[in-house]
PDB file of N, CA and C in Angstrom:
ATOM      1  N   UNK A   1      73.137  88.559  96.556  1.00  0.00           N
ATOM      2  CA  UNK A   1      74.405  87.897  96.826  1.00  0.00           C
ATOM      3  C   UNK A   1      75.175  88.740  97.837  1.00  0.00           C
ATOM      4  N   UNK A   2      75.777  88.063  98.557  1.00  0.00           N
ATOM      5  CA  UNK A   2      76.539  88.826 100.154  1.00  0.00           C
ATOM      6  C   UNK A   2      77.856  89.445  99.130  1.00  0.00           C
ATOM      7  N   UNK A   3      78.157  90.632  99.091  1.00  0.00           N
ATOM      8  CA  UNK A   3      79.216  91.098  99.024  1.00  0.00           C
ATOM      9  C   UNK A   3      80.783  90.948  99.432  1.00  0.00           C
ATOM     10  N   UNK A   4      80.614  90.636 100.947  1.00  0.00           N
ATOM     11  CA  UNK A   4      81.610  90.239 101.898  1.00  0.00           C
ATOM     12  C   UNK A   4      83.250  90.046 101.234  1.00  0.00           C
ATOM     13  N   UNK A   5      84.087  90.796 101.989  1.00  0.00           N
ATOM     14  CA  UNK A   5      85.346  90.218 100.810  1.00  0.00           C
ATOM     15  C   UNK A   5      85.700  88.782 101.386  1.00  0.00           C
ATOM     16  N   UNK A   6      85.113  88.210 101.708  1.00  0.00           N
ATOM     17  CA  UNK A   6      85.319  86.100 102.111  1.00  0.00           C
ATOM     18  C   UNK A   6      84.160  85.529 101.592  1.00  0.00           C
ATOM     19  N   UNK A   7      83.307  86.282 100.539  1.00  0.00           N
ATOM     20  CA  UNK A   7      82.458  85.027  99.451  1.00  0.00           C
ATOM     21  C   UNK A   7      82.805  84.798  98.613  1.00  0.00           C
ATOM     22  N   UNK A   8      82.773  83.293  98.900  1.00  0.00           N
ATOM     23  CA  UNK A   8      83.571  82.903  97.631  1.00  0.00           C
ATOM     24  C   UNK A   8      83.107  82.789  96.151  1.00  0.00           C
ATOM     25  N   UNK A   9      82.042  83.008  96.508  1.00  0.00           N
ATOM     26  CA  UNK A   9      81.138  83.377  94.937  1.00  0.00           C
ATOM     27  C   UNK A   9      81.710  84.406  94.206  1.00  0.00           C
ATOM     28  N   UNK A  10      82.118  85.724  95.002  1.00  0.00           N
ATOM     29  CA  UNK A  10      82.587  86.623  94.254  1.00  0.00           C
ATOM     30  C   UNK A  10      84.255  86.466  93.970  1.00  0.00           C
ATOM     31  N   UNK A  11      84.333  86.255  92.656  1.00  0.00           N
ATOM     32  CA  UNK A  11      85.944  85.977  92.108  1.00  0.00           C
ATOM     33  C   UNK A  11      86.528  87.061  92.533  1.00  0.00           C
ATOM     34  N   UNK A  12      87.349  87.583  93.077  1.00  0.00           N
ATOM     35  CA  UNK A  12      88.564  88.884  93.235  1.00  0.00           C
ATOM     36  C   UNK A  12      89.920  88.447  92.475  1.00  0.00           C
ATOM     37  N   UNK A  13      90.182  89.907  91.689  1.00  0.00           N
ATOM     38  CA  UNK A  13      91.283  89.525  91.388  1.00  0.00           C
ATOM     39  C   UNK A  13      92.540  89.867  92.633  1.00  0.00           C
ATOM     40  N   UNK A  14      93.525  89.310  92.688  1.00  0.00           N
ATOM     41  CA  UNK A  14      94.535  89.329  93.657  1.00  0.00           C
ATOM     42  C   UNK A  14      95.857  90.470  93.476  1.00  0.00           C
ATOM     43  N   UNK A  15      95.952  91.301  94.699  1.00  0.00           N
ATOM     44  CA  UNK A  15      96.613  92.404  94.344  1.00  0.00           C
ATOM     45  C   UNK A  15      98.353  91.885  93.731  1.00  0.00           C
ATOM     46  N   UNK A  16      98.669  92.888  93.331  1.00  0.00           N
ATOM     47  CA  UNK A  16     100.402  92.281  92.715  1.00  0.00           C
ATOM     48  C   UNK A  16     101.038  93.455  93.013  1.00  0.00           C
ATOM     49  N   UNK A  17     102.248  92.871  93.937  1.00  0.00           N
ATOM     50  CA  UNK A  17     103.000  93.721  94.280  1.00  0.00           C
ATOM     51  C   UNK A  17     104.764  93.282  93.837  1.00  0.00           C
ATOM     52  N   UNK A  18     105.518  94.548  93.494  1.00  0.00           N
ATOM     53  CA  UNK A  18     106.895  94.281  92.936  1.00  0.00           C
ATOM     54  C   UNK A  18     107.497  94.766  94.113  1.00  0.00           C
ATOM     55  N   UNK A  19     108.899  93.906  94.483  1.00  0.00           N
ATOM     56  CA  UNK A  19     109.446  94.315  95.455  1.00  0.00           C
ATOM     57  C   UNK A  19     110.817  95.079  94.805  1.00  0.00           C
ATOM     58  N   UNK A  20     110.787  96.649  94.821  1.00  0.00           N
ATOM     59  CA  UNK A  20     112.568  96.788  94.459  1.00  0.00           C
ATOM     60  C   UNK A  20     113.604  97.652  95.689  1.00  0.00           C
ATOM     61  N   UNK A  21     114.479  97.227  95.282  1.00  0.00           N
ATOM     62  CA  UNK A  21     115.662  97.806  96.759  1.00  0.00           C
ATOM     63  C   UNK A  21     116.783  98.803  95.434  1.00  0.00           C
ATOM     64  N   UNK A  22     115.893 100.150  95.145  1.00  0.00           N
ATOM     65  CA  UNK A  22     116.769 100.745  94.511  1.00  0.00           C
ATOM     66  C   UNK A  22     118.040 100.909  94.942  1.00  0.00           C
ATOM     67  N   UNK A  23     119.246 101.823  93.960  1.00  0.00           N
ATOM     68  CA  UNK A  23     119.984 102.029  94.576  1.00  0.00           C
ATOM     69  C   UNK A  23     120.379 103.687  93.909  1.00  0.00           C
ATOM     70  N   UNK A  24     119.566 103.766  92.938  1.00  0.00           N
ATOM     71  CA  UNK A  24     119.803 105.341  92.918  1.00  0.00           C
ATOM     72  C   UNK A  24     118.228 106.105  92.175  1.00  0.00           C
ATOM     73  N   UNK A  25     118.110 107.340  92.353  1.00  0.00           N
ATOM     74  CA  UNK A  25     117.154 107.715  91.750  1.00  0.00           C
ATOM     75  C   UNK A  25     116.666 107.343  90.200  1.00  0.00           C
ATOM     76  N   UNK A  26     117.445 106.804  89.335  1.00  0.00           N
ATOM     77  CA  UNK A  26     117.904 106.849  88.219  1.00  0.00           C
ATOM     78  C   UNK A  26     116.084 105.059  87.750  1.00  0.00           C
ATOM     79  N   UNK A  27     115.947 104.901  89.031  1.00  0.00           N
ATOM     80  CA  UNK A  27     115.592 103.717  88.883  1.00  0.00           C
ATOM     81  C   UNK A  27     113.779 104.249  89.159  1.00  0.00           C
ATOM     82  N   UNK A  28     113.577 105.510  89.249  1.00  0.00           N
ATOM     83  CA  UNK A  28     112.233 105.538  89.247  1.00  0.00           C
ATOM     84  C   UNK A  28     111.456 105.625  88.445  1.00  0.00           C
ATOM     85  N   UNK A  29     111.929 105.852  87.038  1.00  0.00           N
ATOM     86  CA  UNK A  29     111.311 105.352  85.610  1.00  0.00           C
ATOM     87  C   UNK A  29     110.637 103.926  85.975  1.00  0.00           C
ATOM     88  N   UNK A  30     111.158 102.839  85.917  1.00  0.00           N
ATOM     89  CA  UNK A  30     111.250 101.985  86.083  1.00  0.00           C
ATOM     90  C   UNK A  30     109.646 101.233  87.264  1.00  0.00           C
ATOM     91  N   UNK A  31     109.804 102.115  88.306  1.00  0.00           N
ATOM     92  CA  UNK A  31     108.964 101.773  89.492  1.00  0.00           C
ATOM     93  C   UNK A  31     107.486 102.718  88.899  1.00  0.00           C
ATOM     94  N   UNK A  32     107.772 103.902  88.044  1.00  0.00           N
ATOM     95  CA  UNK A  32     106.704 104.597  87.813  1.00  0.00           C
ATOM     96  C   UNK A  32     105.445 103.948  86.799  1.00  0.00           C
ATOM     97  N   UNK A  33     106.271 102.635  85.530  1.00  0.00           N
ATOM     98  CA  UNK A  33     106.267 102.468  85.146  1.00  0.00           C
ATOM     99  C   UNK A  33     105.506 100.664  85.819  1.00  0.00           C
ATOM    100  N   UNK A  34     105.817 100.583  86.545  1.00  0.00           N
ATOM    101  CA  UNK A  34     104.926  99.587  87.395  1.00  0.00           C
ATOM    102  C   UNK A  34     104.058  99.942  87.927  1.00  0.00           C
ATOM    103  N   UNK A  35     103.822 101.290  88.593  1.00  0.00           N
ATOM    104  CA  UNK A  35     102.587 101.650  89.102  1.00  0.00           C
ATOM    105  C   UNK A  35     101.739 101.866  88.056  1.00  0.00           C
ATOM    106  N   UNK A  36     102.075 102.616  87.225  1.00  0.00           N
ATOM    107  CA  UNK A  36     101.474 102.546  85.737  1.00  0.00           C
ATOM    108  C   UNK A  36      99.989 101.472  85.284  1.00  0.00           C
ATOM    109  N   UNK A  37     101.320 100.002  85.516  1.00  0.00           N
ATOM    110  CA  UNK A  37     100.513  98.350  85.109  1.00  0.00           C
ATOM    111  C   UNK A  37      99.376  97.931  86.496  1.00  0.00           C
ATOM    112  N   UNK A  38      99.109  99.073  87.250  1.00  0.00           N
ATOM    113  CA  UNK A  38      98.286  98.598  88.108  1.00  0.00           C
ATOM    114  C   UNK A  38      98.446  97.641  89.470  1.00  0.00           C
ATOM    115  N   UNK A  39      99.879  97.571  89.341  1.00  0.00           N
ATOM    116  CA  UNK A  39     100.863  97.177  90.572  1.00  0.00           C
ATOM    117  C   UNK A  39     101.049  98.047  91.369  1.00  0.00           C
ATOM    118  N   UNK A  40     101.344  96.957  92.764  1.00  0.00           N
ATOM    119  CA  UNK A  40     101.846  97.840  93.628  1.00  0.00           C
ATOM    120  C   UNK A  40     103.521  97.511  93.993  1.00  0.00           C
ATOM    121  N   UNK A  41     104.353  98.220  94.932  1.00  0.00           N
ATOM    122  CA  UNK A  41     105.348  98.222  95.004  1.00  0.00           C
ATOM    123  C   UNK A  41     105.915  98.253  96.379  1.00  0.00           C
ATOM    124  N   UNK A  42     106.748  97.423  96.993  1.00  0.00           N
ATOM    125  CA  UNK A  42     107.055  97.296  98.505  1.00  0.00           C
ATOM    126  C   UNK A  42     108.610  98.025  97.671  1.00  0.00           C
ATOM    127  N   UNK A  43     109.249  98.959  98.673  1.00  0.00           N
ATOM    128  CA  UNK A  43     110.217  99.684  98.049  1.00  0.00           C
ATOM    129  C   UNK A  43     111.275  99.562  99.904  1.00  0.00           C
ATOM    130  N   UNK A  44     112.530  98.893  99.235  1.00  0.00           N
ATOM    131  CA  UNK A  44     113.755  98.782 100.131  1.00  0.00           C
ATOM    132  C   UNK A  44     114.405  99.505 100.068  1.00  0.00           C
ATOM    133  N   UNK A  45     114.406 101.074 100.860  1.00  0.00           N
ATOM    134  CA  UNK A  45     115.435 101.832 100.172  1.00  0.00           C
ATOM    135  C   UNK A  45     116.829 101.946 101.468  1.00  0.00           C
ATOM    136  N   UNK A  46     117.433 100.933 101.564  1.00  0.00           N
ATOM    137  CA  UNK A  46     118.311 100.899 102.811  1.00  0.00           C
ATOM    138  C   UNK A  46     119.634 101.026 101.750  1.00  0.00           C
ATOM    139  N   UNK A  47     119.628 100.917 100.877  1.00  0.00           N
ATOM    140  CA  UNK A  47     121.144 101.225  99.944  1.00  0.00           C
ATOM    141  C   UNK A  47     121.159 102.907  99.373  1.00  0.00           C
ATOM    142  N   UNK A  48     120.232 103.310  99.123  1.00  0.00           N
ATOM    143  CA  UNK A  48     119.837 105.110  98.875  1.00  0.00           C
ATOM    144  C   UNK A  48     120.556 105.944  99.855  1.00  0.00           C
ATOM    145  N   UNK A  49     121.439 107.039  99.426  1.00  0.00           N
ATOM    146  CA  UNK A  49     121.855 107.922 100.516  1.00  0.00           C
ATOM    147  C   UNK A  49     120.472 108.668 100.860  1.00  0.00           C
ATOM    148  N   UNK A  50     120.707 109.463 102.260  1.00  0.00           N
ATOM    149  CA  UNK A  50     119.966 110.720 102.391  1.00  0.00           C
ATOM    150  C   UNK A  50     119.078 111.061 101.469  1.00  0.00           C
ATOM    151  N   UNK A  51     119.784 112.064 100.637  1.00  0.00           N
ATOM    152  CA  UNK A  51     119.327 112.835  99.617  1.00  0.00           C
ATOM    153  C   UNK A  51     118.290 112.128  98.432  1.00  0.00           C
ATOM    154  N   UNK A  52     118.927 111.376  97.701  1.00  0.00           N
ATOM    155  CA  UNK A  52     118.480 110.139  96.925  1.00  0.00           C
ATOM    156  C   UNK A  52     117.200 109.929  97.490  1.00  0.00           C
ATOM    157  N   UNK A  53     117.158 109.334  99.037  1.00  0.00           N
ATOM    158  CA  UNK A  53     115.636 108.649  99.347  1.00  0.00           C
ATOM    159  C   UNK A  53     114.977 109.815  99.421  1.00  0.00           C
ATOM    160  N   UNK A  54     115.230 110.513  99.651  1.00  0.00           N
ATOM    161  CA  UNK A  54     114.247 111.887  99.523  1.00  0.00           C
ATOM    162  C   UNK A  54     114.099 112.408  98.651  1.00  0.00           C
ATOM    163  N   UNK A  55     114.499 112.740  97.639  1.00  0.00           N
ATOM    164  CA  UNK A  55     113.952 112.454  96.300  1.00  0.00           C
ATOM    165  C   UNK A  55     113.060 111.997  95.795  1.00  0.00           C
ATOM    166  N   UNK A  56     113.375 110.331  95.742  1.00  0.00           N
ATOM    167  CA  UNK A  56     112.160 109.325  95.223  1.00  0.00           C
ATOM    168  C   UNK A  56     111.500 109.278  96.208  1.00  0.00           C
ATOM    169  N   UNK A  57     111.401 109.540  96.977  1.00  0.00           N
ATOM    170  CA  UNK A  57     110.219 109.363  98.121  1.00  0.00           C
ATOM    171  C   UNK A  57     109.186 110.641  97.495  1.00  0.00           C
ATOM    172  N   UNK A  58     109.638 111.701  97.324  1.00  0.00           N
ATOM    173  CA  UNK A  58     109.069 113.302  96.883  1.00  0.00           C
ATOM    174  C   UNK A  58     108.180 112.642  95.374  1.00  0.00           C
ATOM    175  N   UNK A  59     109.133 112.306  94.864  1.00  0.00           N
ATOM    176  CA  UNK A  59     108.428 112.040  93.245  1.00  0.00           C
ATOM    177  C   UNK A  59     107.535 110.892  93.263  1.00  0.00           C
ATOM    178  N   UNK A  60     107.680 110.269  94.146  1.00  0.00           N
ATOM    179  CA  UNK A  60     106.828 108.618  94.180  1.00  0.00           C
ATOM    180  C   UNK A  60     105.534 109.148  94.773  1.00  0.00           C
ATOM    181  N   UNK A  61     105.682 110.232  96.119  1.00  0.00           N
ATOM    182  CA  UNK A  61     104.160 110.650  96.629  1.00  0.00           C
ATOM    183  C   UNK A  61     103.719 111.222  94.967  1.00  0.00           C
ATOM    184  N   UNK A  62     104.133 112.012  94.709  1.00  0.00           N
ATOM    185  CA  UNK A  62     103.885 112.823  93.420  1.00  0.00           C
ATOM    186  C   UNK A  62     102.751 111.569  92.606  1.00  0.00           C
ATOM    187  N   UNK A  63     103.539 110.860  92.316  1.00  0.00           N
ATOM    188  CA  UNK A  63     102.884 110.300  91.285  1.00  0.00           C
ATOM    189  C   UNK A  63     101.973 109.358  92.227  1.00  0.00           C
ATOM    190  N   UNK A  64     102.026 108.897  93.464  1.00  0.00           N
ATOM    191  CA  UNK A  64     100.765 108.100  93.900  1.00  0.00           C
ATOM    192  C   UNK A  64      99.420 109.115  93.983  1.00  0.00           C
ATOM    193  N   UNK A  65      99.721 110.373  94.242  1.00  0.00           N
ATOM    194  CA  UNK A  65      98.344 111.092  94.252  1.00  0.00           C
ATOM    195  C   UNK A  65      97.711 111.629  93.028  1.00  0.00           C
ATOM    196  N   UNK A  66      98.373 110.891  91.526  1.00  0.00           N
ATOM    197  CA  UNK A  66      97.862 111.650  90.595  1.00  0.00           C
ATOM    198  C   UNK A  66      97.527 110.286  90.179  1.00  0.00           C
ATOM    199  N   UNK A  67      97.702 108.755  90.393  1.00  0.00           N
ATOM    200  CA  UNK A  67      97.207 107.834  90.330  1.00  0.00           C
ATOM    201  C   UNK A  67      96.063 107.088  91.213  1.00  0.00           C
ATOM    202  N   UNK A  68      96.129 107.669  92.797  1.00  0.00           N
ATOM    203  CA  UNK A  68      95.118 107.502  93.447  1.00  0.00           C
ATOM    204  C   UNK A  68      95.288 106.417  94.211  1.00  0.00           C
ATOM    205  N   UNK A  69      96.767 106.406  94.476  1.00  0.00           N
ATOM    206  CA  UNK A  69      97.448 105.223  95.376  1.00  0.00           C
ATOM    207  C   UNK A  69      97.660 105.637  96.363  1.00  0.00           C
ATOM    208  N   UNK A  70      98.004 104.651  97.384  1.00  0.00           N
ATOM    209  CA  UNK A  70      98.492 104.979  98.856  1.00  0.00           C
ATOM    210  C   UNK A  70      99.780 104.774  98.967  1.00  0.00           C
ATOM    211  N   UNK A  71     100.747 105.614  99.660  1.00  0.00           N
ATOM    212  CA  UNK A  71     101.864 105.374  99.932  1.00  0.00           C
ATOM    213  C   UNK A  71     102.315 105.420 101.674  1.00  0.00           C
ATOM    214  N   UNK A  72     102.488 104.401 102.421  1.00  0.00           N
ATOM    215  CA  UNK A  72     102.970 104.060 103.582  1.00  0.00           C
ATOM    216  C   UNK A  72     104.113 104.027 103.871  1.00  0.00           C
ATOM    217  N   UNK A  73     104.554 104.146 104.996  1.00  0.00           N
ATOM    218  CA  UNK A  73     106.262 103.625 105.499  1.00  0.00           C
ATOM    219  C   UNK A  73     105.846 102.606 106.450  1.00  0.00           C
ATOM    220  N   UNK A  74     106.331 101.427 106.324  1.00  0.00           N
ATOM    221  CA  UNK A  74     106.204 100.045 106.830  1.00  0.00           C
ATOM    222  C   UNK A  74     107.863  99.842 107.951  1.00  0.00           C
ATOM    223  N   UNK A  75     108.779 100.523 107.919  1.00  0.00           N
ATOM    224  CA  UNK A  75     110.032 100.117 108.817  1.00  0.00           C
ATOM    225  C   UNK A  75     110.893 101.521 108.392  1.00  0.00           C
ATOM    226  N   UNK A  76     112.012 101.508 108.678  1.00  0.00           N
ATOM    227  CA  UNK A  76     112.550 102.718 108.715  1.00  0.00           C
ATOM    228  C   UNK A  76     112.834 103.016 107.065  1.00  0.00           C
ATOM    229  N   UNK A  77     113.364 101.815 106.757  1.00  0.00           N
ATOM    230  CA  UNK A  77     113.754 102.047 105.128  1.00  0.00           C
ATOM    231  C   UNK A  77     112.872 101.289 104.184  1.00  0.00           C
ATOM    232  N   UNK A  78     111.690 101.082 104.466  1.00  0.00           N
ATOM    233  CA  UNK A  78     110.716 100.428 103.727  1.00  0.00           C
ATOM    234  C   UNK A  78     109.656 100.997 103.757  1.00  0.00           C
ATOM    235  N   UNK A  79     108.963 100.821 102.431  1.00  0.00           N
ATOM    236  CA  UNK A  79     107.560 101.520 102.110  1.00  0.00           C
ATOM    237  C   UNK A  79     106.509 101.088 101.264  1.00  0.00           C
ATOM    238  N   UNK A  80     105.394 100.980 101.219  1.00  0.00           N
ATOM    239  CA  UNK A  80     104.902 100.047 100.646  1.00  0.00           C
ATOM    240  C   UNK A  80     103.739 101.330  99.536  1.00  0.00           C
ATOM    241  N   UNK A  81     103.333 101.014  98.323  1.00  0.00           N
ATOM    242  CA  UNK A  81     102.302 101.775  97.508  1.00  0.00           C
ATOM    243  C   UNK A  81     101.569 100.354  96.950  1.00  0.00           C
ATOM    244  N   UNK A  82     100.134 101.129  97.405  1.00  0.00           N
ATOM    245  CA  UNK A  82      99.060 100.028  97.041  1.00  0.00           C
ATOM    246  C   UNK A  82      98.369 101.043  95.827  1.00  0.00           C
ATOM    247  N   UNK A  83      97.722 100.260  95.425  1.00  0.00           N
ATOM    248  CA  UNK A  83      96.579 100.967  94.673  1.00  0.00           C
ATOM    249  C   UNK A  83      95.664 101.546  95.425  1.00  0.00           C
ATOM    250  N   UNK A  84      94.498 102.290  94.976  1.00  0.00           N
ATOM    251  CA  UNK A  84      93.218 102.977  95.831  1.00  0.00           C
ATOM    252  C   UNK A  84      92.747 102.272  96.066  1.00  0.00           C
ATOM    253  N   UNK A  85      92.172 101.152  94.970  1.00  0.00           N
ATOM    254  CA  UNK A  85      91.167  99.782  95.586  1.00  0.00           C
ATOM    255  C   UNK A  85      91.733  98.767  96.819  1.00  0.00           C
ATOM    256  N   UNK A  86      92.974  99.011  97.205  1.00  0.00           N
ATOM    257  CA  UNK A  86      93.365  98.020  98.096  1.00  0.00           C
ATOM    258  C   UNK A  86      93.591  98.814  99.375  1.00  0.00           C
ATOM    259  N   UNK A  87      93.199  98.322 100.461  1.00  0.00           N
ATOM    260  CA  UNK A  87      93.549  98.728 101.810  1.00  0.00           C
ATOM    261  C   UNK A  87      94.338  97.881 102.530  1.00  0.00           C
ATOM    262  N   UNK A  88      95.220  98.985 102.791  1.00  0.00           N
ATOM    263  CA  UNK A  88      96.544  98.388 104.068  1.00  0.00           C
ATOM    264  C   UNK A  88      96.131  97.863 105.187  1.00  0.00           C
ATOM    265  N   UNK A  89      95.961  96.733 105.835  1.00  0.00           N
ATOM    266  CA  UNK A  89      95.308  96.270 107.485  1.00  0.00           C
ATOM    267  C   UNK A  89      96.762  95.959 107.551  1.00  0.00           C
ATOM    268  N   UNK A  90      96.684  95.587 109.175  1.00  0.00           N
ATOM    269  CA  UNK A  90      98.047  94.533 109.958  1.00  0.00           C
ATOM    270  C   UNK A  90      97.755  93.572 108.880  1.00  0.00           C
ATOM    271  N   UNK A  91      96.687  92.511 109.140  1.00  0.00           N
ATOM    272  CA  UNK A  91      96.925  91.158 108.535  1.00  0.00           C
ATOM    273  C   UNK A  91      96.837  90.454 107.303  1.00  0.00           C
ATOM    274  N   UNK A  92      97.115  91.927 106.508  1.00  0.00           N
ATOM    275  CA  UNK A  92      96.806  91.585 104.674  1.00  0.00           C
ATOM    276  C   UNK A  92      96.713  92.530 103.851  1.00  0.00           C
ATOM    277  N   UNK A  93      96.099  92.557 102.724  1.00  0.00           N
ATOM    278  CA  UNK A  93      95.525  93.264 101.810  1.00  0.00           C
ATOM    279  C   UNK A  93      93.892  92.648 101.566  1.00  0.00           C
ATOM    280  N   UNK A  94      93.432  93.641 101.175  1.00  0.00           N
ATOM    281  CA  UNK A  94      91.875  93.477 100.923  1.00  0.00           C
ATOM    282  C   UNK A  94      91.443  94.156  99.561  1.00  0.00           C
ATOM    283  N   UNK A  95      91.155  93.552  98.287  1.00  0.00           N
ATOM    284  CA  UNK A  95      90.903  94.500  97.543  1.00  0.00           C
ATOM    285  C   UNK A  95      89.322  95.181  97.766  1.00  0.00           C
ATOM    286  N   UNK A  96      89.194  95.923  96.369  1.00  0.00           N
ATOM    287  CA  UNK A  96      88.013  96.597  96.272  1.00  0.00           C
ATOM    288  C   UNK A  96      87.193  97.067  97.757  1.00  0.00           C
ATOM    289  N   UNK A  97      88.042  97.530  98.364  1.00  0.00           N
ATOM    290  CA  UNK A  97      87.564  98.863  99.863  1.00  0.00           C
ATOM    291  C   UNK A  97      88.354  99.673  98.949  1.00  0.00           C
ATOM    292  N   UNK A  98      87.657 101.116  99.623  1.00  0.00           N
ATOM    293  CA  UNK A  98      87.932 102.551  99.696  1.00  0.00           C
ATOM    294  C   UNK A  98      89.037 102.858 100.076  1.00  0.00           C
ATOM    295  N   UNK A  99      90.011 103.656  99.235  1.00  0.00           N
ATOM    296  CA  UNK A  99      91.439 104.050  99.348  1.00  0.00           C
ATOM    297  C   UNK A  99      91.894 104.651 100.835  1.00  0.00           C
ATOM    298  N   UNK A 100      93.276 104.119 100.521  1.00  0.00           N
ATOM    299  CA  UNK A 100      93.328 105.049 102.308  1.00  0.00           C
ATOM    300  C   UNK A 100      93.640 106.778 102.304  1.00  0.00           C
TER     301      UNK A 100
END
């Protein structure tokens, strides 16, 4: 059977991503706790001072490399964490490829 991620023989499950636009550190329980469930997370941090986004930005790498996720910056105040099985392209997500 062709492997290919476009056969349609092979069922994939479909990645899930939570979108949140924290507004203080106080809220990364919360996001850690989604990466946790095997989600991923598009993160708006345009309301975060300075300090704050640097913070959760510090603790969020933290915990994507002890989960085996990827963490990107997608725009100035946006960032996206996939899981390992999913790879970031321009035109999508792809599961089950090799982490970035």
């Amino acid at each position: 059977m062709d492997d290919t991620p476009g056969d349609a023989a092979m069922p994939r499950e479909k990645a899930k991503l939570s979108i949140v636009c924290p507004a203080s550190f106080a809220e990364a329980e919360y996001m850690t706790q989604t990466l946790l469930q095997q989600k991923g997370l598009v993160l708006n941090l345009e309301r975060m001072n300075a300090e704050n986004k640097q913070r959760l930005l510090d603790y969020l790498g933290g915990a994507t490399q002890v989960l085996d996720y990827a963490i990107n910056q997608i725009s100035e105040n946006a960032w996206i964490i996939t899981p390992g099985g999913v790879m970031q392209g321009e035109s999508g997500f792809y599961g089950d490829t090799p982490g970035l």
